[in-house]
N, C-alpha and C. Protein backbone atom coordinates (compact mmCIF):
# COMPACT_ATOMS: atom_id res chain seq x y z
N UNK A 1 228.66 110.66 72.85
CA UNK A 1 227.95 111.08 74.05
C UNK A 1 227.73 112.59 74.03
N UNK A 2 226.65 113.31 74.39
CA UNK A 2 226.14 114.48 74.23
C UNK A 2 226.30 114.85 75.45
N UNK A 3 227.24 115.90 75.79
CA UNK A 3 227.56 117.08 76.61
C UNK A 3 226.61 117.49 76.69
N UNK A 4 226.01 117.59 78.69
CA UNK A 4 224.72 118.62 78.80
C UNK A 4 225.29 120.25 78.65
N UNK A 5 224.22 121.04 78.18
CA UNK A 5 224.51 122.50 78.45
C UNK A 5 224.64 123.12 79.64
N UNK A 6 224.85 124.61 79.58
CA UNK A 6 224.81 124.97 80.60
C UNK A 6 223.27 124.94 80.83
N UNK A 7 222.37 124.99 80.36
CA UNK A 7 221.39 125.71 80.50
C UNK A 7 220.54 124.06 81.50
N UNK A 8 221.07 123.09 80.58
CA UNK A 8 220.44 121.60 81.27
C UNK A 8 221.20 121.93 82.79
N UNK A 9 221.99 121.93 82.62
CA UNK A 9 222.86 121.90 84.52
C UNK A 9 222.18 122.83 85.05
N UNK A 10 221.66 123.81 84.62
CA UNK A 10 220.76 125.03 85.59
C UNK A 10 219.65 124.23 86.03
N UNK A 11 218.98 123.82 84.97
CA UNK A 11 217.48 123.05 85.13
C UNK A 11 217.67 122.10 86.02
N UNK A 12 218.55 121.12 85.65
CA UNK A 12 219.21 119.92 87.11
C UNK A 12 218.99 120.45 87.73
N UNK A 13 220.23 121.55 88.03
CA UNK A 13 220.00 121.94 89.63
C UNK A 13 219.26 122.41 90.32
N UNK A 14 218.27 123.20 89.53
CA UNK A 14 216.98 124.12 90.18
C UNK A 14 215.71 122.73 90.33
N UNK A 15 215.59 122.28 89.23
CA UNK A 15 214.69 120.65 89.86
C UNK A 15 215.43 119.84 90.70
N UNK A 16 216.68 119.86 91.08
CA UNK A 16 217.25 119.37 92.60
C UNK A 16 216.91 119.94 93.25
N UNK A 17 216.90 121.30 93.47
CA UNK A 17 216.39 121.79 94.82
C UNK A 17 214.74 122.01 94.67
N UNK A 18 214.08 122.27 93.87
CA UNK A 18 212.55 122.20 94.27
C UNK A 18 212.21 120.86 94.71
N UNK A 19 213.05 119.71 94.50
CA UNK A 19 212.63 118.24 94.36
C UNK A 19 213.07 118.48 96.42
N UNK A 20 214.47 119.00 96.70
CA UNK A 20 214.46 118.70 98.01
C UNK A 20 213.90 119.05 98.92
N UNK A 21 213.28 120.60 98.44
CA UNK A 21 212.38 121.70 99.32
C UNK A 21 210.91 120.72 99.53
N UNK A 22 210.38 120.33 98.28
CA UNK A 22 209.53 119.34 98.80
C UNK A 22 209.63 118.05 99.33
N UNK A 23 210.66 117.06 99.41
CA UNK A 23 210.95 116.31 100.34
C UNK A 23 211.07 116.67 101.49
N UNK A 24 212.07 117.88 102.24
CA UNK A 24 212.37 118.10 103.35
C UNK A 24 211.07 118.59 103.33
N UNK A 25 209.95 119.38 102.92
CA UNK A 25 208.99 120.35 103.71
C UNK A 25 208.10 118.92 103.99
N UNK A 26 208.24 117.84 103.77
CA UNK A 26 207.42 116.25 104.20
C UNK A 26 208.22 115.89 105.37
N UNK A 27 209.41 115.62 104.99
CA UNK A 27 210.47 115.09 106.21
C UNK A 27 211.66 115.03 106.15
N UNK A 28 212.35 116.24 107.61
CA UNK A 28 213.39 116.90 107.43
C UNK A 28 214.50 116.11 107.31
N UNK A 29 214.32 114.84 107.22
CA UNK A 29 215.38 113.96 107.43
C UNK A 29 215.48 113.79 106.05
N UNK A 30 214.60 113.95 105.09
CA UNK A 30 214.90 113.12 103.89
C UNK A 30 216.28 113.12 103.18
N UNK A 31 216.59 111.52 102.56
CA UNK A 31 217.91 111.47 102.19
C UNK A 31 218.41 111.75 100.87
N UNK A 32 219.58 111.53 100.39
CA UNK A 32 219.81 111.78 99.09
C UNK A 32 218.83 110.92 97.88
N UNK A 33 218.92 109.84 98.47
CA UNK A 33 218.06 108.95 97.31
C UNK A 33 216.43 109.67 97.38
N UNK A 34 216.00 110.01 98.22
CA UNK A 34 214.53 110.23 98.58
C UNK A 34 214.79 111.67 97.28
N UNK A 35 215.42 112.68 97.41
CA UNK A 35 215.62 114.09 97.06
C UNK A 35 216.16 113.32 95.55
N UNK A 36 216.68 112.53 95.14
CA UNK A 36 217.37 112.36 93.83
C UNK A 36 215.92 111.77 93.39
N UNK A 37 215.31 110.65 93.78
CA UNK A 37 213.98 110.08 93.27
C UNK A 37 212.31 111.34 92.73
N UNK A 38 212.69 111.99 93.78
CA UNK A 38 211.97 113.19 93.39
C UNK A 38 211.98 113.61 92.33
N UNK A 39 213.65 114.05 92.11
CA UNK A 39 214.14 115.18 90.73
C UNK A 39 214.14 114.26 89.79
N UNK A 40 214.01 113.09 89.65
CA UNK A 40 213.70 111.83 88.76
C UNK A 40 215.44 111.39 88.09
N UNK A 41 216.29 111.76 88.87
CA UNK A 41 218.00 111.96 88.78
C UNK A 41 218.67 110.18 89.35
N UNK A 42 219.47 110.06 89.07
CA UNK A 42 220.10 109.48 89.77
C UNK A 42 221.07 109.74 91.18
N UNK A 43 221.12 108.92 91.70
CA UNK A 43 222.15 109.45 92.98
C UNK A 43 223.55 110.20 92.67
N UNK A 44 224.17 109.21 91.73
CA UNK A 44 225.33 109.64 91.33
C UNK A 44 224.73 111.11 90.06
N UNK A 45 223.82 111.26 89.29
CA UNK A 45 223.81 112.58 88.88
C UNK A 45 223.28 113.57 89.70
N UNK A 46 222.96 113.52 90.95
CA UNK A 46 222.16 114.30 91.94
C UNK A 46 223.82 114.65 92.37
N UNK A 47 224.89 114.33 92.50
CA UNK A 47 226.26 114.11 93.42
C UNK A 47 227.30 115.33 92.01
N UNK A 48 226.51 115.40 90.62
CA UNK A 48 226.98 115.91 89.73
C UNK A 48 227.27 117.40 90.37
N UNK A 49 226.17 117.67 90.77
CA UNK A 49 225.53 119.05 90.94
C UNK A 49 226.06 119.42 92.92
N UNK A 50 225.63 119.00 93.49
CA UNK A 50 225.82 118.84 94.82
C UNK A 50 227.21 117.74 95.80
N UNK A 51 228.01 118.69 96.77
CA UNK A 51 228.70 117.59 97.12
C UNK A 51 228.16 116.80 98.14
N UNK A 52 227.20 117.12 98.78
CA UNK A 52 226.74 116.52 99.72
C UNK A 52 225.00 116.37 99.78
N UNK A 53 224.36 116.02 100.86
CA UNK A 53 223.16 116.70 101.19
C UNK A 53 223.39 117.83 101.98
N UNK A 54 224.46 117.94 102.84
CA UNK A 54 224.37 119.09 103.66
C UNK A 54 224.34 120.73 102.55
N UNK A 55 225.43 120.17 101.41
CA UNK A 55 225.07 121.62 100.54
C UNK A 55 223.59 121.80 99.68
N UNK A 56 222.97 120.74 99.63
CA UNK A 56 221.68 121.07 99.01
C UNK A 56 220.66 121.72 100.77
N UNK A 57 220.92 121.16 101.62
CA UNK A 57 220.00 121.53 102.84
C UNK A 57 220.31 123.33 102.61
N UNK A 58 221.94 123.69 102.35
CA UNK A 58 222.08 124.82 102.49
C UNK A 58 221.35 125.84 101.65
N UNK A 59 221.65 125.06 100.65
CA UNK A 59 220.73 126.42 99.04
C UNK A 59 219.20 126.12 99.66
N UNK A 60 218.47 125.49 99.80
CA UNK A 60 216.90 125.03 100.41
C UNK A 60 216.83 126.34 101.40
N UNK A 61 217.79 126.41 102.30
CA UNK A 61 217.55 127.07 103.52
C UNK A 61 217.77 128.65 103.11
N UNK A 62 218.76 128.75 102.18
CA UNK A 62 219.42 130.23 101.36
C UNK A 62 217.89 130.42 100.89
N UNK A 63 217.71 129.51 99.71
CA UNK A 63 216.75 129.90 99.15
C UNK A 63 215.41 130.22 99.41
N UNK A 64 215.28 129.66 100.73
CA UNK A 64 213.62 129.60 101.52
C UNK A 64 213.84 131.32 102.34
N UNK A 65 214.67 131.19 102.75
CA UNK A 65 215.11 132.63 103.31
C UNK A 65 215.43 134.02 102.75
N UNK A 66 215.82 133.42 101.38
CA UNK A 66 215.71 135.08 100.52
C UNK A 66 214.01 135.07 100.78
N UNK A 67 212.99 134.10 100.30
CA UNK A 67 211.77 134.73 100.08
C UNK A 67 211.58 135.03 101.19
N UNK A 68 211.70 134.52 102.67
CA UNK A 68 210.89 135.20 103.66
C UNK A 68 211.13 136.67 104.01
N UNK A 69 212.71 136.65 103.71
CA UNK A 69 212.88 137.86 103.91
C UNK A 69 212.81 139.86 102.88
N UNK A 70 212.41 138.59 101.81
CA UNK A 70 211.61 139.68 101.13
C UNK A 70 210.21 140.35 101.23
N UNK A 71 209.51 139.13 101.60
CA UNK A 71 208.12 139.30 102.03
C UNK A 71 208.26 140.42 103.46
N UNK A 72 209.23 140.30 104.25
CA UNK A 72 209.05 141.18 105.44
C UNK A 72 209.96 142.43 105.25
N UNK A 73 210.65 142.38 104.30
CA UNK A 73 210.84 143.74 103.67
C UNK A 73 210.02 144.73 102.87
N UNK A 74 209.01 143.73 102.37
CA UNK A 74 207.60 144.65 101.51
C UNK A 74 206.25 145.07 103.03
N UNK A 75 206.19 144.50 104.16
CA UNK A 75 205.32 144.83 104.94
C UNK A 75 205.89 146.40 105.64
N UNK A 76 204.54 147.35 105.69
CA UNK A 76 204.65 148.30 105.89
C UNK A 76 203.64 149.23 106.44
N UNK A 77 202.82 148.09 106.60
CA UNK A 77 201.73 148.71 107.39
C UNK A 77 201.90 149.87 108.61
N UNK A 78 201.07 150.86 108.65
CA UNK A 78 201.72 151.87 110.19
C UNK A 78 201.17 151.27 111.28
N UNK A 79 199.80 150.55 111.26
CA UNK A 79 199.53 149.71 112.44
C UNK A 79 199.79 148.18 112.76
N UNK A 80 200.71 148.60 113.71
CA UNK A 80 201.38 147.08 114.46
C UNK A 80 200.91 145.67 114.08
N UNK A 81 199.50 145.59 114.40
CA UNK A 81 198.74 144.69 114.21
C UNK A 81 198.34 144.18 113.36
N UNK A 82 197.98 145.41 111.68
CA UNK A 82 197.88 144.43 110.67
C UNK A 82 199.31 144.01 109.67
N UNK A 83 200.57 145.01 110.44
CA UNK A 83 201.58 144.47 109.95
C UNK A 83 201.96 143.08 110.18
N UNK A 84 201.77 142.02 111.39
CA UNK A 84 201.97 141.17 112.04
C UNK A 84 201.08 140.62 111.27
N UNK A 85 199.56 140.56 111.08
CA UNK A 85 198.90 139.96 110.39
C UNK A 85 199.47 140.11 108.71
N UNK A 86 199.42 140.90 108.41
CA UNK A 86 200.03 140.68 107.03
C UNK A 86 201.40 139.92 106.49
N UNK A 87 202.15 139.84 107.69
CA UNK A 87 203.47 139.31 107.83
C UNK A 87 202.92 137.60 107.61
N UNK A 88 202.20 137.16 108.65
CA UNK A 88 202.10 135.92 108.90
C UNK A 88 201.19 135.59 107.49
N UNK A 89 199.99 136.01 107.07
CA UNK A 89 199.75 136.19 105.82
C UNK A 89 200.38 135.70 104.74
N UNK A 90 201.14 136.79 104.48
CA UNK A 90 202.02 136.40 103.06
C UNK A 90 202.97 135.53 103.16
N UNK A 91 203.66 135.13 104.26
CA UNK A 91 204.23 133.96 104.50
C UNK A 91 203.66 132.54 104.71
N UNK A 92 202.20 132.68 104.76
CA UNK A 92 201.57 131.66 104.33
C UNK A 92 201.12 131.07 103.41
N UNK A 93 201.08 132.02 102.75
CA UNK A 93 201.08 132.58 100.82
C UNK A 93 202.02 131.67 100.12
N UNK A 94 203.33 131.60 100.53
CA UNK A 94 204.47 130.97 100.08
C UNK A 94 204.38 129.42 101.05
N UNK A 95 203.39 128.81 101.40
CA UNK A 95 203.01 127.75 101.93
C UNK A 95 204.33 126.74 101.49
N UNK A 96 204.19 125.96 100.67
CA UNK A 96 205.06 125.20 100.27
C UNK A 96 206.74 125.29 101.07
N UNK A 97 206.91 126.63 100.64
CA UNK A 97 208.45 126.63 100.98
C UNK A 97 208.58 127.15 102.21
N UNK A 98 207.64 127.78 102.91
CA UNK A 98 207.60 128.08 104.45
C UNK A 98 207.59 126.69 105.13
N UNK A 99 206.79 126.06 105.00
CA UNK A 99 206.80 124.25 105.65
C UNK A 99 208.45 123.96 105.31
N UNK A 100 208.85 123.70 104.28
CA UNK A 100 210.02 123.18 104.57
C UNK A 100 210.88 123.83 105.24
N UNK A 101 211.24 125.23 105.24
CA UNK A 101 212.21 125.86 105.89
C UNK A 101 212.02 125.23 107.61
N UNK A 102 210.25 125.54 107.57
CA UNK A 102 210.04 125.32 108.72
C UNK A 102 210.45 123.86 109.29
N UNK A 103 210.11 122.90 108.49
CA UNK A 103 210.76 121.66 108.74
C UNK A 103 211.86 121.90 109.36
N UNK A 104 212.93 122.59 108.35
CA UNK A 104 214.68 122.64 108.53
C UNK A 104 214.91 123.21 109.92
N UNK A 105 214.33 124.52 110.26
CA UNK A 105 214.28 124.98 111.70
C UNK A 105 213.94 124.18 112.70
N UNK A 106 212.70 123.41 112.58
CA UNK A 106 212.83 122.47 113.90
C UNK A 106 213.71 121.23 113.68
N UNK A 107 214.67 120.98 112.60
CA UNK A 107 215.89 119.84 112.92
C UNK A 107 217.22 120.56 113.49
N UNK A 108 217.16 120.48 114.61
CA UNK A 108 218.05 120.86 115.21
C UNK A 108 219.53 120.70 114.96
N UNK A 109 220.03 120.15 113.61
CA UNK A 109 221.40 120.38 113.19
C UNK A 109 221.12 121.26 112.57
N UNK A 110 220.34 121.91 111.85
CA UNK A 110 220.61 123.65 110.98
C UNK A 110 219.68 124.19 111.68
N UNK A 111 219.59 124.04 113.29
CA UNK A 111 218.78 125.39 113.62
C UNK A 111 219.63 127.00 113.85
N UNK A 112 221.12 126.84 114.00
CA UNK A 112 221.93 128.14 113.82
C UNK A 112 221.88 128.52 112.48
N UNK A 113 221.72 127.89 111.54
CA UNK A 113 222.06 128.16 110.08
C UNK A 113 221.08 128.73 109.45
N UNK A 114 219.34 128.14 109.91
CA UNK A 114 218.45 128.94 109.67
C UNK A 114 217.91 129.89 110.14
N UNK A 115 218.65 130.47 111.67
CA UNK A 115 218.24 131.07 112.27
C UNK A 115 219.16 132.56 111.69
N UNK A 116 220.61 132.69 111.16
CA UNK A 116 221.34 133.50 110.70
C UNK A 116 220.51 134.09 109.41
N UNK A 117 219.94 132.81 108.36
CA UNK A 117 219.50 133.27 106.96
C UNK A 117 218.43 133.84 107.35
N UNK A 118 217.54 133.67 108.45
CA UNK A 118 216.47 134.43 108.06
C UNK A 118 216.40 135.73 109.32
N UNK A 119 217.53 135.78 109.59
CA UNK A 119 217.92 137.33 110.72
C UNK A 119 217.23 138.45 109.71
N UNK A 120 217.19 138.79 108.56
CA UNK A 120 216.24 140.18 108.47
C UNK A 120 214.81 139.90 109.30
N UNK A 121 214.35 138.88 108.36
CA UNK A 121 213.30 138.78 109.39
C UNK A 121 212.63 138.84 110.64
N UNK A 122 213.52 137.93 111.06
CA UNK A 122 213.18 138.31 112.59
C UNK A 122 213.85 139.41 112.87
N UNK A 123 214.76 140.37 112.14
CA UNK A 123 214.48 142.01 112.91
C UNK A 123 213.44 142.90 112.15
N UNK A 124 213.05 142.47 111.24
CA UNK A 124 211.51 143.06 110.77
C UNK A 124 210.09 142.72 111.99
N UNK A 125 210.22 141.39 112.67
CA UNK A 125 209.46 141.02 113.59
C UNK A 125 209.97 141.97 114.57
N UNK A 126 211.14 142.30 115.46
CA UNK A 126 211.37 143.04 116.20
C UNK A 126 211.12 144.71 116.41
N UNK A 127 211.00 144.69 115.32
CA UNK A 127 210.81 146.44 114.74
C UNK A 127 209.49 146.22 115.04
N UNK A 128 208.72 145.83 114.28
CA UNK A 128 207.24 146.15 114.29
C UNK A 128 207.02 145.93 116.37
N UNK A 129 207.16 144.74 116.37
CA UNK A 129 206.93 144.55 118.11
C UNK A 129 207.29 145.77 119.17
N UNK A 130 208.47 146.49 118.50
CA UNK A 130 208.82 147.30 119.15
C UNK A 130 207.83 148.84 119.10
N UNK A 131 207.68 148.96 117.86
CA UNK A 131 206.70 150.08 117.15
C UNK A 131 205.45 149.51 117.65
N UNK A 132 204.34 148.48 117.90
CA UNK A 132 203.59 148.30 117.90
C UNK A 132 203.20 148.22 120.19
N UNK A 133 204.40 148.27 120.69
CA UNK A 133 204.38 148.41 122.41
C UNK A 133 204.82 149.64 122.81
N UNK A 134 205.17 150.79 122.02
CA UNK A 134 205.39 151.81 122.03
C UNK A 134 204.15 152.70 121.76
N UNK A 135 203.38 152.31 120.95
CA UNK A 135 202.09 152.80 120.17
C UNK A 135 200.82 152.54 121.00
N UNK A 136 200.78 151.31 122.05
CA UNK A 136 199.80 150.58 122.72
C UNK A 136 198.74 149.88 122.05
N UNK A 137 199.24 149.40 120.80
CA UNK A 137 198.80 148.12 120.05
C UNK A 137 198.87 146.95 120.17
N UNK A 138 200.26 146.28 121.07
CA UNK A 138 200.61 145.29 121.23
C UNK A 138 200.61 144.69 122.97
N UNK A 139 200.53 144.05 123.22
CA UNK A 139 200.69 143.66 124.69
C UNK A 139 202.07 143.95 125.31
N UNK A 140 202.46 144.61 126.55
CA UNK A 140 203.69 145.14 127.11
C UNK A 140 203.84 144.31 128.38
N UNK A 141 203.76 142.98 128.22
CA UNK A 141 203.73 142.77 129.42
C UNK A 141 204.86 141.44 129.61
N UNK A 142 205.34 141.84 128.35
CA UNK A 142 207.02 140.90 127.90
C UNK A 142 207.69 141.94 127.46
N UNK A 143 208.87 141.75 127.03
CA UNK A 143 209.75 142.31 126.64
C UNK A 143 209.82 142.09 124.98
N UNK A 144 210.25 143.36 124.93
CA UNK A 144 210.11 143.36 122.97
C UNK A 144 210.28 141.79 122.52
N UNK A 145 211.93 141.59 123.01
CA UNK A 145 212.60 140.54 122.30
C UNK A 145 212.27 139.55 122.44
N UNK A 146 211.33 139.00 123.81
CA UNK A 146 210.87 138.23 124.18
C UNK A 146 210.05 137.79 123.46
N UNK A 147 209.07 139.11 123.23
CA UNK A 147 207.32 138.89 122.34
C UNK A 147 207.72 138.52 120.78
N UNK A 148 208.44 139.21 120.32
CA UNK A 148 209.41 139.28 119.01
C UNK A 148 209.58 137.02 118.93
N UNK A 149 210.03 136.87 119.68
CA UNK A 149 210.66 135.89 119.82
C UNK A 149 209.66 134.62 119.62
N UNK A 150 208.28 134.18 120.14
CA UNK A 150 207.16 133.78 120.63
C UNK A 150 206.70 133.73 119.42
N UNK A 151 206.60 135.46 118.81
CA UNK A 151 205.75 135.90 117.48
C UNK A 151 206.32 134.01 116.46
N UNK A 152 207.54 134.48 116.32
CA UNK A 152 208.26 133.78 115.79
C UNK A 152 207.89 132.46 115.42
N UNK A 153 208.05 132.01 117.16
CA UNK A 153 208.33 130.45 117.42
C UNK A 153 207.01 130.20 116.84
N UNK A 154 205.81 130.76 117.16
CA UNK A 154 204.33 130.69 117.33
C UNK A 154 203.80 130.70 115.49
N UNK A 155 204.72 131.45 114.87
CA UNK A 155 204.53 131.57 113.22
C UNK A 155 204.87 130.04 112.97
N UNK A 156 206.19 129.79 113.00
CA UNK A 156 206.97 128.86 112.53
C UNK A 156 206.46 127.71 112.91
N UNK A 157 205.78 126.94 114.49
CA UNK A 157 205.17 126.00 114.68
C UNK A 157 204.05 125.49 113.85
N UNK A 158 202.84 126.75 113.85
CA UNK A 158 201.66 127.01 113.16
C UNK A 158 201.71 126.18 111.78
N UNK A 159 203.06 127.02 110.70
CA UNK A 159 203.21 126.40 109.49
C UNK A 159 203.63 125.14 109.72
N UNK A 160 204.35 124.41 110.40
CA UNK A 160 204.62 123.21 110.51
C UNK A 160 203.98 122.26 110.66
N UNK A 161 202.47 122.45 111.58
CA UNK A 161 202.27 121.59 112.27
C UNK A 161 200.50 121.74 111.40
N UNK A 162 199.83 123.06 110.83
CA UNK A 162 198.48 123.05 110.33
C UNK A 162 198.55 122.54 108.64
N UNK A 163 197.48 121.92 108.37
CA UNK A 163 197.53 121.56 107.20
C UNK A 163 196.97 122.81 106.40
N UNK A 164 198.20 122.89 105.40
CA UNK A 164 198.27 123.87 104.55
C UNK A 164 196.82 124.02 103.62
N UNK A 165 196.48 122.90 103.15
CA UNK A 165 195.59 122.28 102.39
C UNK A 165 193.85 122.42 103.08
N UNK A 166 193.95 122.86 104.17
CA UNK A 166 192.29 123.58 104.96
C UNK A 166 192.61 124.86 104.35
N UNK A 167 190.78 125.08 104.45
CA UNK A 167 190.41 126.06 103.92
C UNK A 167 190.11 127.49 104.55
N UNK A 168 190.58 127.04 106.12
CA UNK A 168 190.86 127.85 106.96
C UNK A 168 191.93 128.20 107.78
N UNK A 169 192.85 127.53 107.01
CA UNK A 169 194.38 127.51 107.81
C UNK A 169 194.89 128.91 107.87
N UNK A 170 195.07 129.67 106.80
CA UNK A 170 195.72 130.73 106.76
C UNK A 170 195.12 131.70 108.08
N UNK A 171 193.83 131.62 107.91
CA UNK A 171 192.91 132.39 108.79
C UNK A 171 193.70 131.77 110.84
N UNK A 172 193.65 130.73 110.76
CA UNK A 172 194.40 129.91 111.77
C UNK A 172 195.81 130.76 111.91
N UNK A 173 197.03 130.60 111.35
CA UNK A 173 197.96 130.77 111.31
C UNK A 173 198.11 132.17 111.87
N UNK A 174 197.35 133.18 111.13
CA UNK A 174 197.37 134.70 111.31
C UNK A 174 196.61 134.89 113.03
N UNK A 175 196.05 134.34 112.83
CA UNK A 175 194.75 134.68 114.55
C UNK A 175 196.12 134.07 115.67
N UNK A 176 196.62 133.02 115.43
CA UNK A 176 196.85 132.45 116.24
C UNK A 176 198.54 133.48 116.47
N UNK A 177 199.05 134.02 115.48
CA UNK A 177 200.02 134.70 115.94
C UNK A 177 199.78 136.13 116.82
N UNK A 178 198.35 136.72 116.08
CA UNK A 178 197.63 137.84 116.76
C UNK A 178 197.56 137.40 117.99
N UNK A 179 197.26 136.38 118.29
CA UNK A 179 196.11 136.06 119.71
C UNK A 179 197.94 136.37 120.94
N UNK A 180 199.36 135.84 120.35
CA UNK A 180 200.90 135.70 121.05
C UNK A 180 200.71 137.01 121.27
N UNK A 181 200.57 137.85 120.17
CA UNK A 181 200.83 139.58 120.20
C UNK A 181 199.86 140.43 121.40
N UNK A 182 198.91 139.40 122.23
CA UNK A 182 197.99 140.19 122.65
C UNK A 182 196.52 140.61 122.24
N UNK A 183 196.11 140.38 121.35
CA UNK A 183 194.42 140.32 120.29
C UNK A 183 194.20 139.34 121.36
N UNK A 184 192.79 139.31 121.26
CA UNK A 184 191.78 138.38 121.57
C UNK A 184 191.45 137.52 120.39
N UNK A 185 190.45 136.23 120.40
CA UNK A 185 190.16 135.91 119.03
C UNK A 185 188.94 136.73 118.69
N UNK A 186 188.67 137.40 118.96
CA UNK A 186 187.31 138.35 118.08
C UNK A 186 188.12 139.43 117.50
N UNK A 187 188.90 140.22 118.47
CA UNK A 187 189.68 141.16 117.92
C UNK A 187 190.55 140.76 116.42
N UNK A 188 190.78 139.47 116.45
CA UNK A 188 192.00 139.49 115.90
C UNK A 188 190.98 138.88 114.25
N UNK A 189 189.87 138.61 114.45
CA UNK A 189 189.04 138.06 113.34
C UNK A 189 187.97 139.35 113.14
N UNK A 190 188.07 140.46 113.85
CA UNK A 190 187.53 141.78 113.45
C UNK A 190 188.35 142.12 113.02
N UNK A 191 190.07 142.46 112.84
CA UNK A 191 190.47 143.12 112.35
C UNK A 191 190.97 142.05 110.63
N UNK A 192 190.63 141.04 110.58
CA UNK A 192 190.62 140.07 109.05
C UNK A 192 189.34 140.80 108.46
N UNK A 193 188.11 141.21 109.32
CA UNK A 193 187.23 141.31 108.54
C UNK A 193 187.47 143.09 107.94
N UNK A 194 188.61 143.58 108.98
CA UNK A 194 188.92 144.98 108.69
C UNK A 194 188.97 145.05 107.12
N UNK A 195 190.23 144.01 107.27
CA UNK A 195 191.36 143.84 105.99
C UNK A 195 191.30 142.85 104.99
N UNK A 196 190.12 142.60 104.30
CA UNK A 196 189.98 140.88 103.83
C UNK A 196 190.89 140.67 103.01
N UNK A 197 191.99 141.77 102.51
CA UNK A 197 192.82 141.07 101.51
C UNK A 197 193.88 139.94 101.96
N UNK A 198 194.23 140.25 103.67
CA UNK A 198 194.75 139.19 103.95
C UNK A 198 194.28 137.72 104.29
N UNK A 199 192.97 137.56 104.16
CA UNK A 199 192.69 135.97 104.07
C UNK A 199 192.46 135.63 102.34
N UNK A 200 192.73 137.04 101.55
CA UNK A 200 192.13 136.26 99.94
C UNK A 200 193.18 135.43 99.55
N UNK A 201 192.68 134.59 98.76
CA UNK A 201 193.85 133.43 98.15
C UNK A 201 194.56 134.01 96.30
């Protein structure tokens, strides 16, 4: 019998979790067999690698959350508005693994768990909100944490619920977080036509 390598157990495990990121980003419930059938594994070799589903939900959620929160560590725009747009943007960019996280966030057994992994983020959302109602870019007629908060919910629904796969979604996703922040929809599709790099694919 041939001992896998290390290098096969890496590959397992990294096609376990792309196999679960795309099950859960379909349906957050999905089970071990659904996530093992994916990675083309068996149950019991899916159990090699993982002790549970709850520790694969965890690396999915680790792992969906390093990227978001890199993406909102590279935004840096000085105006409020196309930072927010560029935010929602490039996180749409990463389509695939934003849906599932997003999946994981609205199942309410890891909504503390995803809400901790992706805390840079939402204080990258807070910063800008804050910089952007200070500046008179943003609407003041909530409270930072409040608007901060909305931005959020209003991102995270968007990816969940629009099909990734239109050819106008991204354009959707971004307007529709502008429109929470205060934009109008002309404003908020004058300032795409400002910036077209954020609707290029």
């Amino acid at each position: 019998m041939t001992i896998p390598t290390r290098r096969d157990a890496v590959e397992n495990r990294a096609g376990i979790l792309d196999a679960a990121t795309a099950a859960i980003g379909h349906d957050p419930r999905a089970s071990i067999d659904t996530i093992a059938r994916r990675a083309g594994l068996s149950r019991r070799a899916l159990y090699g690698h993982f002790d549970d589903r709850n520790a694969i939900v965890r690396e999915v959620i680790a792992a969906g959350a390093t990227r978001f929160n890199a993406i909102a560590d590279r935004v840096d725009d000085a105006d409020s508005r196309v930072a927010l747009a560029r935010l929602a943007s490039e996180l749409w960019r990463e389509a695939a693994h934003v849906q599932a996280a997003a999946a994981l966030a609205l199942d309410d057994a890891h909504l503390a768990e995803t809400s901790d992994a992706l805390a840079p983020l939402r204080r990258r959302i807070d910063q800008i909100v804050r910089r952007g109602q200070e500046a008179g870019e943003l609407r003041t007629d909530l409270p930072a944490p409040t608007l901060a908060r909305l931005l959020e919910e209003t991102g995270r629904m968007v990816v969940a619920r629009v099909d990734a796969g239109s050819s106008t979604a991204r354009s959707i996703a971004v307007c529709a977080v502008l429109g929470i922040a205060g934009l109008s929809w002309t404003e908020a599709r004058a300032l795409l036509e400002q910036h077209p790099d954020l609707e290029a694919q």
